[in-house]
Protein backbone atom coordinates (compact mmCIF):
# COMPACT_ATOMS: atom_id res chain seq x y z
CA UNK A 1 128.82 75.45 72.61
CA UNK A 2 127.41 73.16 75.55
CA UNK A 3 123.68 73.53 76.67
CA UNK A 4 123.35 71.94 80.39
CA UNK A 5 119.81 71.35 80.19
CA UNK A 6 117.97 70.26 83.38
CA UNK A 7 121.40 70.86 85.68
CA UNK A 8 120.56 73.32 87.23
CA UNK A 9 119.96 73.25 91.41
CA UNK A 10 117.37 75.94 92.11
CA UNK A 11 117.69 77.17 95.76
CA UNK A 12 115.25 79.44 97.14
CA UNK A 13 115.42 81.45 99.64
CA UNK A 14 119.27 81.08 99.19
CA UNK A 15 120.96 78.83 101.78
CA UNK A 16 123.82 81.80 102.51
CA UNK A 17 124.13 83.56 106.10
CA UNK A 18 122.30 86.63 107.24
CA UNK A 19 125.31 89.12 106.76
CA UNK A 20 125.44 87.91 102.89
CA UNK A 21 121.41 88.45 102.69
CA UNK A 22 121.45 91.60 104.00
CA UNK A 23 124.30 93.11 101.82
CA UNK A 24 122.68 91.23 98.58
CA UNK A 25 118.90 93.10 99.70
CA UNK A 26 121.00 96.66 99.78
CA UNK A 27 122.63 95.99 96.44
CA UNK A 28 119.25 95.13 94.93
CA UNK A 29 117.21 98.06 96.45
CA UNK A 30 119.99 100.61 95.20
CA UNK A 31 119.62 99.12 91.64
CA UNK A 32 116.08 99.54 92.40
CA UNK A 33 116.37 103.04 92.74
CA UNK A 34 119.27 103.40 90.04
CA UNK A 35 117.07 101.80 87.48
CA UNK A 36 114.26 103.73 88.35
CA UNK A 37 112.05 100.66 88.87
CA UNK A 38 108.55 101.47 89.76
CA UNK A 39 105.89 98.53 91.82
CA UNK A 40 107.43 95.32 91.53
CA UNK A 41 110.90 94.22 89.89
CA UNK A 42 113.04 90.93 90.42
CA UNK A 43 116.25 90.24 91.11
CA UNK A 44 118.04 87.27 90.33
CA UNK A 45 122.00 86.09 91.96
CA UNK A 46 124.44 83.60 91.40
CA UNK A 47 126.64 82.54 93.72
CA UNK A 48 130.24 81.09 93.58
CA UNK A 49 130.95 80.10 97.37
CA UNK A 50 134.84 79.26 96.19
């Protein structure tokens, strides 16, 4: 077992185009709803570009 501590590239807001944001906001307000999430919730993505 490897631990990659501190290798991590943190990119926020997501440097992806605006079709890929919008279908990533849909998927994440239908698990939302799905989950029955209630106020405030997060949502976190990764994101293989190959």
């Amino acid at each position: 077992m490897q631990i990659y501590i501190g290798m991590s590239k943190y990119v926020c807001p997501g440097d992806i185009d605006l079709d890929l944001t919008k279908r990533v906001q849909e998927i994440t307000e239908r698990l939302f709803d799905v989950l029955k999430c209630r106020h405030y919730s997060r949502a976190d993505f990764r994101l293989d570009m190959k």
